[in-house]
Structure formats: C-alpha cells, structure tokens
Protein backbone atom coordinates (compact mmCIF):
# COMPACT_ATOMS: atom_id res chain seq x y z
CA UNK A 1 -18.83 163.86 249.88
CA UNK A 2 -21.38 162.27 252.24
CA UNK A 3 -22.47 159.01 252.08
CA UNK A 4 -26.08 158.16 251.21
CA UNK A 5 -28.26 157.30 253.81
CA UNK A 6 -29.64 153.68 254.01
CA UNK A 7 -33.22 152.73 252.19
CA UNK A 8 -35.68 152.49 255.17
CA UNK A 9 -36.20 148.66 253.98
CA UNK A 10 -32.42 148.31 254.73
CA UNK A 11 -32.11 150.32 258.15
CA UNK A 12 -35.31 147.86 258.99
CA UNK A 13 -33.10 144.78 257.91
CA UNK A 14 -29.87 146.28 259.85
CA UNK A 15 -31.87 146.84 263.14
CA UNK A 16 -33.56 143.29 262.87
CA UNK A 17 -30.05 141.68 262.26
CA UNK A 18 -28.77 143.53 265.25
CA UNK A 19 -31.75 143.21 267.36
CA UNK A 20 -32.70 140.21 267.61
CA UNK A 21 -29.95 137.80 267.91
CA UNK A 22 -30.15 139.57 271.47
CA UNK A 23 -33.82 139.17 272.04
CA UNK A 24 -33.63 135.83 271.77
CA UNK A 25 -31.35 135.26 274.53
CA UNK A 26 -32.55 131.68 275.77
CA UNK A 27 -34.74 130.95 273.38
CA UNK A 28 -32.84 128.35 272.02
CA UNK A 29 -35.68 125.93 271.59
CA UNK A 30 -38.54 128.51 269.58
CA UNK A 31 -35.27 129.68 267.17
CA UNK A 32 -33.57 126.32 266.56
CA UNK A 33 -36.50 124.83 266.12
CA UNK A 34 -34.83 121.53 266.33
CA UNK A 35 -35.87 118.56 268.75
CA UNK A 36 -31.88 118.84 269.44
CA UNK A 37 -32.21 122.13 270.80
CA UNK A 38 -35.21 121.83 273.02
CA UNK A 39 -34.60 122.40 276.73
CA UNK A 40 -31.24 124.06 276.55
CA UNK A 41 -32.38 127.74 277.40
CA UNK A 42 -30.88 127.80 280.88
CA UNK A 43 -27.38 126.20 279.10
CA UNK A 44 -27.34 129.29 277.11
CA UNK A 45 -27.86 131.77 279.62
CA UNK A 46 -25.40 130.53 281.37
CA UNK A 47 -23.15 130.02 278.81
CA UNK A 48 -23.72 133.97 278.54
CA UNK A 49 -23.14 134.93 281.80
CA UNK A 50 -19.07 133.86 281.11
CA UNK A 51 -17.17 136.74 282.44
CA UNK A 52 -14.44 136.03 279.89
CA UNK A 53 -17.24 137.36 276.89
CA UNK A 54 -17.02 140.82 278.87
CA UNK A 55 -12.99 141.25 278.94
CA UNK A 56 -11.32 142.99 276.32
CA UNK A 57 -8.09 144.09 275.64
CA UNK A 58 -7.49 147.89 276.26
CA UNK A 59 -9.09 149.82 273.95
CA UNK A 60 -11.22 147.21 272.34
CA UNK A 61 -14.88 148.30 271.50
CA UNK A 62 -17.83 146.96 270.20
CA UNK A 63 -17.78 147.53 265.82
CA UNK A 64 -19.76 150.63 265.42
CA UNK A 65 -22.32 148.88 264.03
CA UNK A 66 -22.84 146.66 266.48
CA UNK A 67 -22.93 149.04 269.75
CA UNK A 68 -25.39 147.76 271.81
CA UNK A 69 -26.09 144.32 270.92
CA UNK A 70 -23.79 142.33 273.80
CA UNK A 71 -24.01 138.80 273.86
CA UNK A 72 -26.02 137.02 271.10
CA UNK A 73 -26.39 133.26 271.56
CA UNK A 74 -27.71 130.49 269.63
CA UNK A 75 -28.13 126.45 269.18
CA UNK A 76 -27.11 125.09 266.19
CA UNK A 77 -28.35 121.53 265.32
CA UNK A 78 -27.31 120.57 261.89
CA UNK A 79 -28.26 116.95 262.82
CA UNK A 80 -24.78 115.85 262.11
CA UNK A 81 -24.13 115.20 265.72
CA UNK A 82 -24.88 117.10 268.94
CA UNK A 83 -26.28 120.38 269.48
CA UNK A 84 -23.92 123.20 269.83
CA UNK A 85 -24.82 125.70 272.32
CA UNK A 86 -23.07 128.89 272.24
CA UNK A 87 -22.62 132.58 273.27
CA UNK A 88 -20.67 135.29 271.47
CA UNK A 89 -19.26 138.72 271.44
CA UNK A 90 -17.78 140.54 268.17
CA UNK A 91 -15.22 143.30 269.74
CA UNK A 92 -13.02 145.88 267.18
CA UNK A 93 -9.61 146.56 268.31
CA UNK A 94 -7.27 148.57 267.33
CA UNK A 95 -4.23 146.85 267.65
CA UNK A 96 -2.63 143.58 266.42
CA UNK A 97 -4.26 139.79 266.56
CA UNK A 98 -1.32 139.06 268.56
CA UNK A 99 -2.51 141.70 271.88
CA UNK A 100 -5.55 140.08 271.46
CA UNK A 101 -4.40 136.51 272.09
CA UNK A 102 -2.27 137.15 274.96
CA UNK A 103 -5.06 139.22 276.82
CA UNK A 104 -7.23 136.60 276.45
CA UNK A 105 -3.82 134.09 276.98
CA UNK A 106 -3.57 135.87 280.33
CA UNK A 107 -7.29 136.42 280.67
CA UNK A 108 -8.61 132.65 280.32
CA UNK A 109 -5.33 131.20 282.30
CA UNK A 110 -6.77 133.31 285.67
CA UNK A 111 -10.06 132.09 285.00
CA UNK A 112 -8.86 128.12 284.97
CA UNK A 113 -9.30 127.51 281.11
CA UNK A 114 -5.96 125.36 279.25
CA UNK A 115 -5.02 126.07 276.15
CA UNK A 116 -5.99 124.15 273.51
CA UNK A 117 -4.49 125.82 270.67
CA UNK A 118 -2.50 129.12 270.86
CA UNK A 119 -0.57 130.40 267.96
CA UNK A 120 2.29 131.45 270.17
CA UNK A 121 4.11 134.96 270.52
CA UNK A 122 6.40 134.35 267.82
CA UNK A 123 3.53 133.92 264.82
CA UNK A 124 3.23 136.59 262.40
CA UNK A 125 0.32 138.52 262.76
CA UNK A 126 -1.30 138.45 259.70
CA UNK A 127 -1.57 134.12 259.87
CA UNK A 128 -3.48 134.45 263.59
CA UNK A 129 -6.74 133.06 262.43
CA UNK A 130 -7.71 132.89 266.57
CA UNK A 131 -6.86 130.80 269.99
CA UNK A 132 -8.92 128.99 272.14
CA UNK A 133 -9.12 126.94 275.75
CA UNK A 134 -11.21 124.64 277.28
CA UNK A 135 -12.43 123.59 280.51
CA UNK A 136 -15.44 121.90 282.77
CA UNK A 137 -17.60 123.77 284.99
CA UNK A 138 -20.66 122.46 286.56
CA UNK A 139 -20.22 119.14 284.63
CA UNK A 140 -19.81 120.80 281.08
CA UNK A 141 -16.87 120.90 278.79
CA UNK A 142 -16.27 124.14 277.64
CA UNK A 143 -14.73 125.65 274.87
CA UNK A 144 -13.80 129.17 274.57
CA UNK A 145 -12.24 130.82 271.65
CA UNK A 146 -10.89 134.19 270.34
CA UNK A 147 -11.45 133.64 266.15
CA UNK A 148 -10.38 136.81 263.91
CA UNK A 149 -12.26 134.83 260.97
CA UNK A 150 -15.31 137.39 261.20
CA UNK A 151 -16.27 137.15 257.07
CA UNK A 152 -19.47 135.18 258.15
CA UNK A 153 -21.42 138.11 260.00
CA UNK A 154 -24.03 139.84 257.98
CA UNK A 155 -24.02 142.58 258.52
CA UNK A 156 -19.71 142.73 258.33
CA UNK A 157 -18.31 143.95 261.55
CA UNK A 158 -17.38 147.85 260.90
CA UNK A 159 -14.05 148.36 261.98
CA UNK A 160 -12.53 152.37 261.51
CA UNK A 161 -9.29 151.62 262.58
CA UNK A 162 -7.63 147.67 263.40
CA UNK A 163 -9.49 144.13 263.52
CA UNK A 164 -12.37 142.63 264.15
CA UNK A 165 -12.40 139.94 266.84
CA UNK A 166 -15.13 137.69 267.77
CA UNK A 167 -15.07 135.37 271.47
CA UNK A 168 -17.09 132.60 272.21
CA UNK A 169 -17.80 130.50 274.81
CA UNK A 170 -19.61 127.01 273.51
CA UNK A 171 -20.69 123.52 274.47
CA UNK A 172 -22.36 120.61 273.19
CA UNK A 173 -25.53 120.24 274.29
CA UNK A 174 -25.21 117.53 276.92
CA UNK A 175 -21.80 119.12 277.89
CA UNK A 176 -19.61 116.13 276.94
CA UNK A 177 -17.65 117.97 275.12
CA UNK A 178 -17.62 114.65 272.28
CA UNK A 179 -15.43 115.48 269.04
CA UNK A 180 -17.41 118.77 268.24
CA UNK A 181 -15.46 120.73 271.46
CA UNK A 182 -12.60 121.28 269.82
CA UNK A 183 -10.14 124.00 267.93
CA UNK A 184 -10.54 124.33 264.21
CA UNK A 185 -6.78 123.69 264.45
C-alpha cells in the first residue's frame, strides 16, 4: 500500500518550514524582531561559514526531508539575558551516537575547540543525549555542539535507517560567552 500524498495546504506548510529558515540567512534583525537581535547579521553569517557544520561522519546525510536546506540560523532573544546567535545543521546517520561523537571528538580537536562535555567512549549509546566544545575566534566565545535531542523540529527529522543528529555552532550576542555558552550538562 502507498502512502497518501500530502494536502497541497500541507506540502505549502512543509516547503515554507524548509525554505525559509534558509532564506533568512542573516536576517537576524527583520526575524527576531527583537532590539537584542539588531545588528548581528554579519555574526550569523559567520557563525555559518564554521567548517565544522559541513563535516560529517561517513555516511551521514541530510534527513530526507530536509535535503537541501544547509545551514539555517537564527537569534533568539527571550529577554532573559543575551541574545543567542546561532547556526545549525540536522544530519541522519546511520550508525550509533557514539561514531558521531568521536568524529566530531576528532573533528573539533583539529580545528582548536576543548571539550566541554563529552560523554566518553565507554557510555552506552542509547544515554548520548550529545557533546559539545568551545572556543574564541575573532574575540567570540564559541560553543559548538553535536545534540541527538532532535524532538523539537517541526517538521521531525525523517530518518530511514539510524539517528538523527543536529550540530551547532552558537554565541551570545556580544561574544562573551556569559553563563548562556555553556553544555546543557
């Protein structure tokens, strides 16, 4: 049996949730809308230009419905402190969270990041919620991390076969790094 095809109101909805995220690449001040976020477009961009958003483990893959979308980015000012910039990729792969950590272990380690929190190669895989590293470049504290907790994307991540994975590469919006740079851990 075949499944039905999508309404044309939800294909619509589907191609505007993928779309524009990516269209709005450095406008950070028109989405957020926020007085926080104002004047942090070239943050972003840069923030999307990290090389470490474009390395995946072998054989990880954009989920299939999210081919072609890339980096989306954003600035989220919640007024409960500073401005979080930040750039993402969501990546399916179909091996175990633990492959994924240690490529991006490896990965980040070349690149200069320290660890801030890894869950180390004796975890079991199932409890890897993510990893993540930090560092400073051109004045900013950075904060990159690999977080398998992907229930919050609408639409879900389609995976056929393993996990979904998202990276992210963030700051605060004057770079400082303050509390907010930090693991969830």
């Amino acid at each position: 049996m075949s499944p039905t095809p999508p309404s044309a109101r939800a294909r619509v909805g589907l191609a505007a949730a993928l779309v524009l995220p990516a269209a709005f690449l450095g406008a950070c001040s028109v989405v957020g809308g926020a007085d926080g976020c104002r004047g942090t477009a070239a943050d972003i961009e840069r923030l999307a230009t990290q090389s470490v958003l474009g390395s995946v483990p072998a054989g990880a893959t954009a989920p299939s419905n999210y081919r072609g979308v890339g980096v989306t980015t954003g600035c989220d000012d919640d007024s409960s402190g500073k401005p979080w910039l930040h750039a993402d990729r969501l990546y399916a792969f179909p091996g175990k969270r633990v492959d994924v950590i240690a490529h991006y272990t490896a990965t980040a380690a070349a690149a200069g990041w320290r660890p801030e929190y890894d869950p180390g190669p004796g975890a079991p895989d199932a409890t890897v919620e993510g990893a993540c590293w930090t560092r400073t470049a051109k004045g900013r504290h950075l904060l990159l991390t690999v977080d398998f907790r992907t229930g919050g994307y609408s639409p879900a991540p389609k995976v056929s076969k393993g996990i979904a994975y998202e990276v992210s590469v963030g700051t605060t919006s004057d770079g400082t790094g303050g509390g907010e740079a930090s693991c969830w851990h």
